[in-house]
Structure formats: C-alpha cells, structure tokens
PDB file of N, CA and C in Angstrom:
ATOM      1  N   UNK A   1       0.830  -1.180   0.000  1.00  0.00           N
ATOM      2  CA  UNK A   1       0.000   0.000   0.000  1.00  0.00           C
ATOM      3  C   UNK A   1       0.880   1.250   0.000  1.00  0.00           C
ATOM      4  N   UNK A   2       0.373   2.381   0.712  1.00  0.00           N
ATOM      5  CA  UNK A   2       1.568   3.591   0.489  1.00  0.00           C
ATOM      6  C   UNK A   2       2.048   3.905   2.096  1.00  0.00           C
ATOM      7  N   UNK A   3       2.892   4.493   1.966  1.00  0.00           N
ATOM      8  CA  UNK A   3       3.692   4.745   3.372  1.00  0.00           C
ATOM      9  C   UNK A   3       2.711   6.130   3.918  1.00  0.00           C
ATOM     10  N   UNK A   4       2.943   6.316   4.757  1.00  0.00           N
ATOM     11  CA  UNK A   4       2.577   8.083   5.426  1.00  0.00           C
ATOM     12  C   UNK A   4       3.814   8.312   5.512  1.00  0.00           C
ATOM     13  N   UNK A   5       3.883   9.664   5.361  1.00  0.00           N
ATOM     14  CA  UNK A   5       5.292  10.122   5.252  1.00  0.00           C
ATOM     15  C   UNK A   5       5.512  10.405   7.032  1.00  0.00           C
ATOM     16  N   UNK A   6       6.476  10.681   7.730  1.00  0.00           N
ATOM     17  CA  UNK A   6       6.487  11.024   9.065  1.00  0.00           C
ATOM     18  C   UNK A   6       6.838  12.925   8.975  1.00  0.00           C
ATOM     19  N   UNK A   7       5.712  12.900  10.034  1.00  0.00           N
ATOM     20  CA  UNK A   7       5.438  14.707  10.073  1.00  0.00           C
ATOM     21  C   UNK A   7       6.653  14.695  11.463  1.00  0.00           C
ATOM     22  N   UNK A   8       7.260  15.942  11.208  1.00  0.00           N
ATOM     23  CA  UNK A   8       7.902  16.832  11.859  1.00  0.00           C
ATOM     24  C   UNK A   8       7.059  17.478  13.141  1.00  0.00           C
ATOM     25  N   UNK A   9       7.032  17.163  14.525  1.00  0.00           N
ATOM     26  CA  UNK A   9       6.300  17.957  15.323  1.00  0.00           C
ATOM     27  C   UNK A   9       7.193  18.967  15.824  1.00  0.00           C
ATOM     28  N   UNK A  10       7.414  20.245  14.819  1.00  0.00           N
ATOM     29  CA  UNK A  10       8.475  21.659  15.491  1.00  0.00           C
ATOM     30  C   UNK A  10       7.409  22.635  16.255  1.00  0.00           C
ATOM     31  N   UNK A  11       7.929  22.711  17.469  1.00  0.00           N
ATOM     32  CA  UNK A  11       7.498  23.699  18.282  1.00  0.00           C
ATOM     33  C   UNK A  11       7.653  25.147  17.501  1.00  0.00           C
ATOM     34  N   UNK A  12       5.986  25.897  17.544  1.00  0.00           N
ATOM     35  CA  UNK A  12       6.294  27.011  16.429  1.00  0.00           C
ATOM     36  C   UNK A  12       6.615  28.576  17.616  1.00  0.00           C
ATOM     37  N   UNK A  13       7.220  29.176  17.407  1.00  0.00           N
ATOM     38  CA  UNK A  13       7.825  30.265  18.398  1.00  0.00           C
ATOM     39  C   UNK A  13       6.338  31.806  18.064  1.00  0.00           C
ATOM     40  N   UNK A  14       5.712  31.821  18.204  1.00  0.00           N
ATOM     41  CA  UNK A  14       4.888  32.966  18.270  1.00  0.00           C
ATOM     42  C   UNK A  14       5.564  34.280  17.860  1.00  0.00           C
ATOM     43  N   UNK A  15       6.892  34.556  18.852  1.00  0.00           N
ATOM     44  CA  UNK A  15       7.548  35.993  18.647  1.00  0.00           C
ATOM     45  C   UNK A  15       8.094  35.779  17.250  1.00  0.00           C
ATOM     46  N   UNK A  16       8.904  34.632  16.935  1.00  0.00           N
ATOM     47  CA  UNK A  16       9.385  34.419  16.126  1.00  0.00           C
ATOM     48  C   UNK A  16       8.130  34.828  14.579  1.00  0.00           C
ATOM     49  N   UNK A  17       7.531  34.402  14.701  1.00  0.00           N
ATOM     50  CA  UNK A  17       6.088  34.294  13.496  1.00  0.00           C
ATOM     51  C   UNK A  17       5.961  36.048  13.497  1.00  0.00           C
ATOM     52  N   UNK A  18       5.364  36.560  14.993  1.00  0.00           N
ATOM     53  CA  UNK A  18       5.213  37.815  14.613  1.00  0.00           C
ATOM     54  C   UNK A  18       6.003  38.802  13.578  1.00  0.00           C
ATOM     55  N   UNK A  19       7.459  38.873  14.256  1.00  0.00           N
ATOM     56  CA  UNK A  19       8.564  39.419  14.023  1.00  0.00           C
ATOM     57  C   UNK A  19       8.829  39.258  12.351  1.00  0.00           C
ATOM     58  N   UNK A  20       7.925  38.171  11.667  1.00  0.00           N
ATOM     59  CA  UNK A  20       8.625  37.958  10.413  1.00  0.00           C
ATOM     60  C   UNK A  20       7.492  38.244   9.946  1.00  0.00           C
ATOM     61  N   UNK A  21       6.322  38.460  10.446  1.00  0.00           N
ATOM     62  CA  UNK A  21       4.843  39.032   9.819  1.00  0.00           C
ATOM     63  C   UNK A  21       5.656  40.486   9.748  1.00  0.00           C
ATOM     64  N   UNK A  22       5.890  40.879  10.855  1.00  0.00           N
ATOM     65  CA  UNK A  22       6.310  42.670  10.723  1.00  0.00           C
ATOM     66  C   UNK A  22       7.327  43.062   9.717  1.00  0.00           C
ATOM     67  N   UNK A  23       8.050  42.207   9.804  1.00  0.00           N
ATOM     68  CA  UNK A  23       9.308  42.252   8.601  1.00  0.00           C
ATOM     69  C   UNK A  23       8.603  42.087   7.079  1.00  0.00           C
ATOM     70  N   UNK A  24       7.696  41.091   6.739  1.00  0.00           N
ATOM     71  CA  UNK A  24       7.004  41.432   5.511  1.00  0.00           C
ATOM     72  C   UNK A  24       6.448  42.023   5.340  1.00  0.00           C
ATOM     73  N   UNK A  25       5.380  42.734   6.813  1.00  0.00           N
ATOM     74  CA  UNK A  25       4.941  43.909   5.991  1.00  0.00           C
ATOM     75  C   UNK A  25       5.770  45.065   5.786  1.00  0.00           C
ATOM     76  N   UNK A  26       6.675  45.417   6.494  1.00  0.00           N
ATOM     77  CA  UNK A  26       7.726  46.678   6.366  1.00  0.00           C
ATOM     78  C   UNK A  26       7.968  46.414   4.615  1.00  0.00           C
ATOM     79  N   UNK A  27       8.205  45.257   4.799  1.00  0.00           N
ATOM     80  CA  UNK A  27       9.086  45.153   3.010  1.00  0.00           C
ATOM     81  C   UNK A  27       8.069  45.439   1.926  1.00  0.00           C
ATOM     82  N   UNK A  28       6.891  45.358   2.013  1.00  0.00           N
ATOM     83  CA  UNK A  28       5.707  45.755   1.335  1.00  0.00           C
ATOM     84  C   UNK A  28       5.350  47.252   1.101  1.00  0.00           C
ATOM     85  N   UNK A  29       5.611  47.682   2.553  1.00  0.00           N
ATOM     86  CA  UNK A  29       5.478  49.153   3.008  1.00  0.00           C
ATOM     87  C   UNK A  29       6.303  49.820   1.943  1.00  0.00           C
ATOM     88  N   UNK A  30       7.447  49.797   1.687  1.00  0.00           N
ATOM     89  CA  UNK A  30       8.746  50.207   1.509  1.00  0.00           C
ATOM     90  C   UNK A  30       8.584  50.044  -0.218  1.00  0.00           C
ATOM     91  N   UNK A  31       8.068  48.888  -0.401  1.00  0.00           N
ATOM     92  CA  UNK A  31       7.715  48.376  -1.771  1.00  0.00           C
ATOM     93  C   UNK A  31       6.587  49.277  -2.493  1.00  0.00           C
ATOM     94  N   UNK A  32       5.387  49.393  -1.524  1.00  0.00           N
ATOM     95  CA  UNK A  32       4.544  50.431  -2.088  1.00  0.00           C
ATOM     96  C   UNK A  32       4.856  51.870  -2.117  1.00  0.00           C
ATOM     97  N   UNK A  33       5.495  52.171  -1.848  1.00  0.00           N
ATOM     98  CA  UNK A  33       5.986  53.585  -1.250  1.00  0.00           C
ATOM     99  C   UNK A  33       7.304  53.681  -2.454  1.00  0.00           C
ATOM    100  N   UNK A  34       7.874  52.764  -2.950  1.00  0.00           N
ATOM    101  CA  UNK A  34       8.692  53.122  -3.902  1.00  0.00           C
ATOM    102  C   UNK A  34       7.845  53.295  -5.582  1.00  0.00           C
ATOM    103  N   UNK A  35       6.410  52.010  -5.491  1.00  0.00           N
ATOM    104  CA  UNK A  35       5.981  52.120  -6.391  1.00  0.00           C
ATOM    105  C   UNK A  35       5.326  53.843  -6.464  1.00  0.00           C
ATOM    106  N   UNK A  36       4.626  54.485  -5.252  1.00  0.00           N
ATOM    107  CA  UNK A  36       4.218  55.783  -5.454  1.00  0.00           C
ATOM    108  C   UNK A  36       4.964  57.095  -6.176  1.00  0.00           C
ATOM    109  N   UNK A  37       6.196  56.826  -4.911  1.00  0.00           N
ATOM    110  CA  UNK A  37       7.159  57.561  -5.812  1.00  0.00           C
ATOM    111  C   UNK A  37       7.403  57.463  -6.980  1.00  0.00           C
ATOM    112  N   UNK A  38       7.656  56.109  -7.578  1.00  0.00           N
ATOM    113  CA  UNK A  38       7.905  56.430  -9.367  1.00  0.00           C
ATOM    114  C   UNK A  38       6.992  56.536  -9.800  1.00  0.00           C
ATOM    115  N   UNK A  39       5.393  56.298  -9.224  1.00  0.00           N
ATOM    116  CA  UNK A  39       4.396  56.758 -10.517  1.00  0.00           C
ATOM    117  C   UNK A  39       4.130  58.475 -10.088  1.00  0.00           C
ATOM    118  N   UNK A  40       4.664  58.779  -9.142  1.00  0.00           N
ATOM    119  CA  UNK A  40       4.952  60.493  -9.268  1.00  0.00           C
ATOM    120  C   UNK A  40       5.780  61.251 -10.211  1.00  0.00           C
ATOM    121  N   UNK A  41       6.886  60.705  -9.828  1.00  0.00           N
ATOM    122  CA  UNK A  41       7.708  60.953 -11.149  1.00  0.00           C
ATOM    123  C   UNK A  41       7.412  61.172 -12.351  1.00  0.00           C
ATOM    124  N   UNK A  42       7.109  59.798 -12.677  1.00  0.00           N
ATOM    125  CA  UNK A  42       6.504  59.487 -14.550  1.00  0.00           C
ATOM    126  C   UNK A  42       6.006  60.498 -14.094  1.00  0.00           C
ATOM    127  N   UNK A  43       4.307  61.062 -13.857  1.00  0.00           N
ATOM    128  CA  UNK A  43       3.193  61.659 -13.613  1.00  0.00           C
ATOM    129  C   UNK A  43       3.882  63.036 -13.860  1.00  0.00           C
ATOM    130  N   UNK A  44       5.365  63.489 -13.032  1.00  0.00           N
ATOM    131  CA  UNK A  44       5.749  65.449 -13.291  1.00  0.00           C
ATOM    132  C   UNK A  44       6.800  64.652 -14.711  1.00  0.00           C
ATOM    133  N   UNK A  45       7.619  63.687 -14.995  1.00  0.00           N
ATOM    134  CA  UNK A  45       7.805  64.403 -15.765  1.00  0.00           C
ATOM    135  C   UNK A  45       7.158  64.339 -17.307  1.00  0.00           C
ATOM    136  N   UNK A  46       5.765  63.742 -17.448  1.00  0.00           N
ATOM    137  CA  UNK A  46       4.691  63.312 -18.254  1.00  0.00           C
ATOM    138  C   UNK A  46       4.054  64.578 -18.756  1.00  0.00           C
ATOM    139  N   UNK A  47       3.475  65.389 -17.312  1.00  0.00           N
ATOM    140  CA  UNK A  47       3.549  66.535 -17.572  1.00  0.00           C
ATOM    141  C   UNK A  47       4.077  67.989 -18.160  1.00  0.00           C
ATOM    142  N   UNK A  48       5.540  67.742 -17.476  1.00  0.00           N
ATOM    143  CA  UNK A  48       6.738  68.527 -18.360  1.00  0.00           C
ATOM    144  C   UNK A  48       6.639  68.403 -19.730  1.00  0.00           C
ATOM    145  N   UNK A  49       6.488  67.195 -19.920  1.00  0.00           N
ATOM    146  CA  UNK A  49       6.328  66.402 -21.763  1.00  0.00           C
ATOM    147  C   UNK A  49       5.510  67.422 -22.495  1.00  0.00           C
ATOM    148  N   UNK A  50       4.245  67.111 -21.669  1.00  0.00           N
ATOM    149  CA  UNK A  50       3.115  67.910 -22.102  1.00  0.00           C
ATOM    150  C   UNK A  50       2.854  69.197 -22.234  1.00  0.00           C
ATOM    151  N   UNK A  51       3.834  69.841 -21.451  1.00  0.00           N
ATOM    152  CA  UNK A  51       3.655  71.103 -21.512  1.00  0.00           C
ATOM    153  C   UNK A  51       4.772  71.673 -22.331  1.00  0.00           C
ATOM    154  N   UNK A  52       5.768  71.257 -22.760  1.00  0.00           N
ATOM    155  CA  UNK A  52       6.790  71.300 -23.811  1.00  0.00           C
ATOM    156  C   UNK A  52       6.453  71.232 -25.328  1.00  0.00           C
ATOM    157  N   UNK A  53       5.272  70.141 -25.185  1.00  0.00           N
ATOM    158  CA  UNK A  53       4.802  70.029 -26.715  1.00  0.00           C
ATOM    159  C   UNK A  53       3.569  70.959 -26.768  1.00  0.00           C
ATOM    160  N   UNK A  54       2.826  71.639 -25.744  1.00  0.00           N
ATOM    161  CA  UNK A  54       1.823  72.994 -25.718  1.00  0.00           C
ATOM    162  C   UNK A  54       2.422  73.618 -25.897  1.00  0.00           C
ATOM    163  N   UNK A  55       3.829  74.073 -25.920  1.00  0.00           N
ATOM    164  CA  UNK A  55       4.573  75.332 -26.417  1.00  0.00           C
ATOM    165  C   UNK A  55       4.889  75.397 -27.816  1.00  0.00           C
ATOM    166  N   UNK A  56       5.666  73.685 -27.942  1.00  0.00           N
ATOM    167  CA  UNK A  56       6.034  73.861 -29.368  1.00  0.00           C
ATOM    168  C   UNK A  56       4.868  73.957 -30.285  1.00  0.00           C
ATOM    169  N   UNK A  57       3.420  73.365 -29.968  1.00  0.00           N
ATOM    170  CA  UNK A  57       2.834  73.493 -30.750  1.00  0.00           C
ATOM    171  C   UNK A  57       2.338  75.056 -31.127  1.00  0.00           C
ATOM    172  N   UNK A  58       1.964  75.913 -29.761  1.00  0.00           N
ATOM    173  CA  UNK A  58       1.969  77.441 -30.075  1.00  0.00           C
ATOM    174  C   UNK A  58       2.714  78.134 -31.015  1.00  0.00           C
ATOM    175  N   UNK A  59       3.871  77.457 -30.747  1.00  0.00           N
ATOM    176  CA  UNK A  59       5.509  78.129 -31.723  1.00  0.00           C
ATOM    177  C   UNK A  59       4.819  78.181 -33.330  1.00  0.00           C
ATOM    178  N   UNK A  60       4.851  76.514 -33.636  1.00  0.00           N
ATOM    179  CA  UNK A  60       4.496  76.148 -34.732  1.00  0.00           C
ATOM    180  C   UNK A  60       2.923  76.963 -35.232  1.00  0.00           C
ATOM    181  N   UNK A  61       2.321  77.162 -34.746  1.00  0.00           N
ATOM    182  CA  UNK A  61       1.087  77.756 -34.872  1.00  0.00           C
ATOM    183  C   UNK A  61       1.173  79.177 -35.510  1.00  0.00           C
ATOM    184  N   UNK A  62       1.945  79.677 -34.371  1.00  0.00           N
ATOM    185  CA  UNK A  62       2.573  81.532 -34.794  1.00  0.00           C
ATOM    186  C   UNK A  62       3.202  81.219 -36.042  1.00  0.00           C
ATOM    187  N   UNK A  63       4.374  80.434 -36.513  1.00  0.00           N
ATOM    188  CA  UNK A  63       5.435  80.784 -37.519  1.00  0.00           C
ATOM    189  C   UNK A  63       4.309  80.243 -38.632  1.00  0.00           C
ATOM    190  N   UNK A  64       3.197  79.097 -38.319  1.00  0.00           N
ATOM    191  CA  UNK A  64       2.373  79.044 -39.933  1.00  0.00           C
ATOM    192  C   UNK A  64       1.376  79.643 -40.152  1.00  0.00           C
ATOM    193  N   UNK A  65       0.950  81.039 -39.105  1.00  0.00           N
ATOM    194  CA  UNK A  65       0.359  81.873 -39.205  1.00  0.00           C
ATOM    195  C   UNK A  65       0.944  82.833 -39.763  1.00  0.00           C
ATOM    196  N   UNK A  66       2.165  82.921 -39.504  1.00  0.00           N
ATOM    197  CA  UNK A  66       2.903  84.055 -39.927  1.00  0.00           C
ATOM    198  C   UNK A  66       3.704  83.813 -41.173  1.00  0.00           C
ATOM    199  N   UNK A  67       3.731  82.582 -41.775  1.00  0.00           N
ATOM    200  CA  UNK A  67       3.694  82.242 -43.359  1.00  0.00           C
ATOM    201  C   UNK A  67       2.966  82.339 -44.026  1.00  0.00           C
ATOM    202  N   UNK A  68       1.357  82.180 -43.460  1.00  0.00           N
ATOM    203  CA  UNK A  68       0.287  82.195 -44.775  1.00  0.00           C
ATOM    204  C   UNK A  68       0.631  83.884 -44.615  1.00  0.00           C
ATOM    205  N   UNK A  69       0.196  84.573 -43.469  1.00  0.00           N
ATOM    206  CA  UNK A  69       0.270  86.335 -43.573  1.00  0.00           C
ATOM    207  C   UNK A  69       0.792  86.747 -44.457  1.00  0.00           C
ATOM    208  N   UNK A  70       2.342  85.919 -44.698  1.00  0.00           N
ATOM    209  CA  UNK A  70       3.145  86.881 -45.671  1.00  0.00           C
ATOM    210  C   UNK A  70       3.049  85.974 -47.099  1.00  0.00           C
ATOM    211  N   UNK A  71       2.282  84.760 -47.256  1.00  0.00           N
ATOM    212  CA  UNK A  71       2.204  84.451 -47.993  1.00  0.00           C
ATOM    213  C   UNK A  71       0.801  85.254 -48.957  1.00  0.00           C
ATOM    214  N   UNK A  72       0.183  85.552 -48.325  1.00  0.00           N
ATOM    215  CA  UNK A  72      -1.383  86.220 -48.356  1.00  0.00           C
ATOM    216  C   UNK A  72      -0.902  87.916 -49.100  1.00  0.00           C
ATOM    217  N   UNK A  73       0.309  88.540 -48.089  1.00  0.00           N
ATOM    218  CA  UNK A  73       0.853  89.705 -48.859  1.00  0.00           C
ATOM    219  C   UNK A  73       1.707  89.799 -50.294  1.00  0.00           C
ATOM    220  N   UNK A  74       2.102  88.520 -50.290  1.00  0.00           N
ATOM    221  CA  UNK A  74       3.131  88.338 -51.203  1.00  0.00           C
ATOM    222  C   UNK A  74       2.001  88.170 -52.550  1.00  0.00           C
ATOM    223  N   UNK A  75       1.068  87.287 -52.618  1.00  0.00           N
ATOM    224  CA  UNK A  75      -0.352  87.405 -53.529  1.00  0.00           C
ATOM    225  C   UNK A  75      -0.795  88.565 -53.677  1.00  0.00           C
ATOM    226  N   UNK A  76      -0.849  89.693 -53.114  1.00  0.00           N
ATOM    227  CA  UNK A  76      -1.448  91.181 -52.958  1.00  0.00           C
ATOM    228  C   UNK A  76      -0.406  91.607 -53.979  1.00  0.00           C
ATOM    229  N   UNK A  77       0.828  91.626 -53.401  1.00  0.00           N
ATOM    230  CA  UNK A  77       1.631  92.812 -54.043  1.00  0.00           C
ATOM    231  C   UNK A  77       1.975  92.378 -55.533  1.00  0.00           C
TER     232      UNK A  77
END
C-alpha cells in the first residue's frame, strides 16, 4: 500500500512568526511607497512632456500663421 510520510512535530515560536509578519509587511510598506514615488515621477515628468509640446505646438502655430500672412501679402503685391 503507500507509506505516510512522518510529520515533523516543530514547536512554532509565536515571537518568532510575529517578528517575520512585521518584517514582511515593512518590506511591502517600503515596496509600495517606492511604487508611489515612481508613478509620481513618470506623472511630473509626463507633464513637463506635455507642456513642452503645448509650447512647441503654439511656436508652430505663430510661424504658420505668420507664413500664410506673408504668404497672403506676397499674392497682394
């Protein structure tokens, strides 16, 4: 037939259990708290992005406004 395997009867230490509950959650803590920080990051410098390409696009806006203008005078004269 089949064997039973023989169980180990280890005395389990309570402090011991706690102490390593607290230690995983610290490491979690520490873990979420790094994930915040970098999705802050991305988040300013995503923004920066964004507000870099609201400028250039203004830029671009003025100088092909200010091509048809003189393109518009250049037809006149």
């Amino acid at each position: 037939m089949s064997k039973v395997s023989a169980v180990n009867n280890v005395a389990v230490d309570p402090i011991k259990l706690q102490y390593e509950h607290y230690v995983n959650k610290q490491n979690m803590l520490e873990h979420q708290n790094k994930k915040i920080v970098l999705t802050e990051l991305m988040l300013e410098m995503y923004y920066k992005r964004l507000e870099q390409l609201t400028t250039y696009n203004r830029q671009k806006q003025l100088e092909y406004a200010q091509a048809q203008q003189g393109r518009f005078l250049d037809v006149q004269a």
